[in-house]
Every structure is written in structure tokens, then in C-alpha cells.
N, C-alpha and C. Protein backbone atom coordinates (compact mmCIF):
# COMPACT_ATOMS: atom_id res chain seq x y z
N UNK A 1 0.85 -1.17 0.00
CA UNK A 1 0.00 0.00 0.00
C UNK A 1 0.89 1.23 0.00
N UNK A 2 0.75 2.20 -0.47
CA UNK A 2 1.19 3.14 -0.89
C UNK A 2 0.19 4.47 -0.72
N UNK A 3 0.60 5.66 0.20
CA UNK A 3 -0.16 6.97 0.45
C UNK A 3 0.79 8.22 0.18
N UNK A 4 0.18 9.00 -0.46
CA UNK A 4 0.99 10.07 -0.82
C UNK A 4 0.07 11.07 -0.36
N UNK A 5 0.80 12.13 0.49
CA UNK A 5 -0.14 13.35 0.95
C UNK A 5 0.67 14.81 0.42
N UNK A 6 -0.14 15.32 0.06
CA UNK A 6 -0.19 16.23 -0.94
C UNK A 6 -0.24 17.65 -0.40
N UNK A 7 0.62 18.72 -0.11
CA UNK A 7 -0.33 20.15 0.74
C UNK A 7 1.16 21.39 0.77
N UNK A 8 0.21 22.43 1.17
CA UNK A 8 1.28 23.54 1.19
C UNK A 8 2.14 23.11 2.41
N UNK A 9 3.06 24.17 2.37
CA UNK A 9 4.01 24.03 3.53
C UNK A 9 3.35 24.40 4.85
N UNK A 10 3.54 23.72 5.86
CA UNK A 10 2.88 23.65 7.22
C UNK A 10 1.50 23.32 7.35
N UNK A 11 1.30 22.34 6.24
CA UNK A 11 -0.24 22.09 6.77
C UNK A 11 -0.24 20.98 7.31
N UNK A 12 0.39 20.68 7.85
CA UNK A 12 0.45 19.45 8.90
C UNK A 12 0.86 17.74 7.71
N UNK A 13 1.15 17.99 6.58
CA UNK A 13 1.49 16.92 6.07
C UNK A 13 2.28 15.37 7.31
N UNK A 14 3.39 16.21 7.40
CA UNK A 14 4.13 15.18 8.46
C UNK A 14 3.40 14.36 9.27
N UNK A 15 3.03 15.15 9.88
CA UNK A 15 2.19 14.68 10.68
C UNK A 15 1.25 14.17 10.49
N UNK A 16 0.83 14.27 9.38
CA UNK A 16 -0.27 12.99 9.37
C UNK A 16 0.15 11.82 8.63
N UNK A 17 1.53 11.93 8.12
CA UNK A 17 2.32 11.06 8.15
C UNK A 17 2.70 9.96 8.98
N UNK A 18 3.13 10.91 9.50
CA UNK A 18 3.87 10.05 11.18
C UNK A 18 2.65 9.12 11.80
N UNK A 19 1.61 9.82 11.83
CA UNK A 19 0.05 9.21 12.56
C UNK A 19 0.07 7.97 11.62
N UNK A 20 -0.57 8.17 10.46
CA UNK A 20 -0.64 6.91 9.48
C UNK A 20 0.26 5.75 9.56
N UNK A 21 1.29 6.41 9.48
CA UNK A 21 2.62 5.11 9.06
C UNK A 21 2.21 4.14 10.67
N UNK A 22 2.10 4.92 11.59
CA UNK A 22 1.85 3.87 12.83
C UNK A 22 0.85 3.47 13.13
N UNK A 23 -0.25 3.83 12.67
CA UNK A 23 -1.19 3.23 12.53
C UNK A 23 -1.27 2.20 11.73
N UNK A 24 -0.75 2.19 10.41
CA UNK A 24 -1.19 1.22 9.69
C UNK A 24 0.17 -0.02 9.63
N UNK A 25 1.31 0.36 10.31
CA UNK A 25 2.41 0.04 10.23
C UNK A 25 3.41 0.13 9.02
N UNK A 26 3.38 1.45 8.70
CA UNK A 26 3.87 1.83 7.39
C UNK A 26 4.99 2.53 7.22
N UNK A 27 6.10 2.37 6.54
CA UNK A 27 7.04 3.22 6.31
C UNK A 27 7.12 4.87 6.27
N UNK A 28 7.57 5.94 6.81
CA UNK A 28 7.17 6.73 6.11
C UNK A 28 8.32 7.64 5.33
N UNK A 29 8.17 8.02 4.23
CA UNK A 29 9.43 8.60 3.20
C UNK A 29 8.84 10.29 3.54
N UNK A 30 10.10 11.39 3.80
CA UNK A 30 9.90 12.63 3.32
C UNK A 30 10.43 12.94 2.48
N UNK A 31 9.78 13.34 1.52
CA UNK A 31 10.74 13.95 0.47
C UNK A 31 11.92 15.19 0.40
N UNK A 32 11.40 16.08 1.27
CA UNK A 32 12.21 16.66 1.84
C UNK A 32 13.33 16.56 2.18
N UNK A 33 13.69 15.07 3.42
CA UNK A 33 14.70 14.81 3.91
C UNK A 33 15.56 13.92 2.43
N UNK A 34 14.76 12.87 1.80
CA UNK A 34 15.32 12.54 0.61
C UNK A 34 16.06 12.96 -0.27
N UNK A 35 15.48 14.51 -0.83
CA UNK A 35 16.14 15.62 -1.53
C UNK A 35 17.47 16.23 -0.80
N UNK A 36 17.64 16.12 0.73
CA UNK A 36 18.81 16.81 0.90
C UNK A 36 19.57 16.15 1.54
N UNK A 37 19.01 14.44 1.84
CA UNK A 37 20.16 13.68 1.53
C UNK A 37 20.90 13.42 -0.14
N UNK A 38 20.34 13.70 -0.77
CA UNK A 38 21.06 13.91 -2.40
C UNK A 38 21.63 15.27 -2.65
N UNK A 39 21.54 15.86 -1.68
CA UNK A 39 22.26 17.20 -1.74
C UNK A 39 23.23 16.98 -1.19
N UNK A 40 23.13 16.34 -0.31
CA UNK A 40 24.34 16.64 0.60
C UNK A 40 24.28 17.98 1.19
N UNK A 41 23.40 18.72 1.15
CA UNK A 41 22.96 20.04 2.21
C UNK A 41 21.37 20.29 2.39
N UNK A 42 21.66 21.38 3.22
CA UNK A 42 20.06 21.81 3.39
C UNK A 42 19.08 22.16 2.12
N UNK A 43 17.72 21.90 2.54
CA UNK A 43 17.11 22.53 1.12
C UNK A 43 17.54 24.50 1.43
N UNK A 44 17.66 24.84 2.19
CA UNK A 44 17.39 26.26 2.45
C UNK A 44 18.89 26.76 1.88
N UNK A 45 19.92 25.97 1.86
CA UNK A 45 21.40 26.14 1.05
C UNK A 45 21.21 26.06 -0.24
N UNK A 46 20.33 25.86 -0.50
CA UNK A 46 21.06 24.77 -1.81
C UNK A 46 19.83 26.03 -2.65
N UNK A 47 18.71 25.96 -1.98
CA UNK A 47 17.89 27.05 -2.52
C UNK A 47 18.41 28.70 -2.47
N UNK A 48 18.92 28.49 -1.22
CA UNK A 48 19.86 30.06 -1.31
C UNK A 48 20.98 30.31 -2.87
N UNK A 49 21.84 29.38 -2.56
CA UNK A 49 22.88 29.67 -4.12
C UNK A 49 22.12 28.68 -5.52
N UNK A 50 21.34 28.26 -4.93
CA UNK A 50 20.35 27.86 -6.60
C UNK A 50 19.80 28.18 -6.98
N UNK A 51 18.79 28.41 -6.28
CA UNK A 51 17.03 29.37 -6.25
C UNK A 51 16.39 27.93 -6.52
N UNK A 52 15.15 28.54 -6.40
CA UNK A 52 13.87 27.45 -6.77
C UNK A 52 13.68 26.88 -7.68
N UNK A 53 13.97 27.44 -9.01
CA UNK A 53 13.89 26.86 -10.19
C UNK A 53 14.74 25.17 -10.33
N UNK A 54 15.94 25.27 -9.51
CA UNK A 54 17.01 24.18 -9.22
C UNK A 54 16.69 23.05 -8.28
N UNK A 55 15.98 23.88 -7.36
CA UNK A 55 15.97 22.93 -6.24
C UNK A 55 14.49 22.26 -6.53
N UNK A 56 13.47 22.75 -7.33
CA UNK A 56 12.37 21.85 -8.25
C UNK A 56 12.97 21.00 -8.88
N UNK A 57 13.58 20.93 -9.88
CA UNK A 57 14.07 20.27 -10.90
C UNK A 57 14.52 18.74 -10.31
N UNK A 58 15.21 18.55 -9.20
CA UNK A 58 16.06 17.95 -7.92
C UNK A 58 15.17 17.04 -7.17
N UNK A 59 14.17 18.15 -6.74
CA UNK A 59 13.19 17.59 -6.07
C UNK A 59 11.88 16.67 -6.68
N UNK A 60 12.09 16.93 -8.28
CA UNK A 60 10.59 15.97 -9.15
C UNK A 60 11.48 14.84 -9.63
N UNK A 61 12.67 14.85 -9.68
CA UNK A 61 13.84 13.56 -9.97
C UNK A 61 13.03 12.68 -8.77
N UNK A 62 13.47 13.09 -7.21
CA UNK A 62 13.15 12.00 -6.06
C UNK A 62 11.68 11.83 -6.33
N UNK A 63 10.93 12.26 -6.70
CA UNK A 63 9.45 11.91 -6.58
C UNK A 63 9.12 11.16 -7.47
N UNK A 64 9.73 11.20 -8.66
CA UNK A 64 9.88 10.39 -10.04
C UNK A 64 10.17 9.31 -9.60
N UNK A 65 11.72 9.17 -8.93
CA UNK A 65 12.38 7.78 -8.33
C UNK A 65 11.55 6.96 -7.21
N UNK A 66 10.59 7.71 -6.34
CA UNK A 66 9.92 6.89 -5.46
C UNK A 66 8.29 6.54 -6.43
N UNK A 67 8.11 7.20 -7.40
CA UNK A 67 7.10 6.74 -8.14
C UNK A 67 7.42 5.13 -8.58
N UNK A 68 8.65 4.99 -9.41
CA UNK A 68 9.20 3.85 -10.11
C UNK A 68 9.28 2.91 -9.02
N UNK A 69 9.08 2.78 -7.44
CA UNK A 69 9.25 1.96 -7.03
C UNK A 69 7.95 0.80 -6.78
């Protein structure tokens, strides 16, 4: 089974992450943390000397790659 939650920043995504995955006994992936373990830095670095346009591009690669799984 597979859940993907979808929302602006701070709308409690995580967290209803975190709730789910233990409830249902489920893994849970952030993409977030995903993306800047492939950075090797923060998103807020990497967006500072990249901008957004970069750190999108980066970030629909990992979402692509957890799609294919």
C-alpha cells in the first residue's frame, strides 16, 4: 500500500504522516529529507545559491524515483 499526501508548507502533512505510518504500520518517506540527503545540504542552502527553479528540478527527480518503485 502506498499513500501520498499532498499540501502547502505547514499544513500538517508530516504529521499525518507520522500518525498513518503507525497506525497502519507503514514506512514513512519525506521527500524533503530525501532531496537533501542527495544534496548533501540543506534545502534552504542549496535554494539560497540555486534558487527554486534548481531545487524543483532535484526535487521531481526523487518523486519520479519513489514513483518507479
Amino acid at each position: 500500500m502506498t499513500i501520498v499526501l499532498i499540501g502547502a508548507r505547514g499544513s500538517g502533512k508530516s504529521t499525518v504522516a507520522r500518525e498513518l505510518g503507525r497506525r497502519l504500520g507503514l514506512p514513512v518517506l519525506s521527500t524533503d529529507r530525501l532531496v537533501e540527503e542527495r544534496l548533501g545540504a540543506s534545502i534552504a542552502s542549496h535554494v539560497a545559491g540555486h534558487g527554486w527553479p534548481a531545487f524543483r528540478e532535484i526535487e521531481r527527480a526523487v518523486v519520479a524515483g519513489l514513483a518507479e518503485r
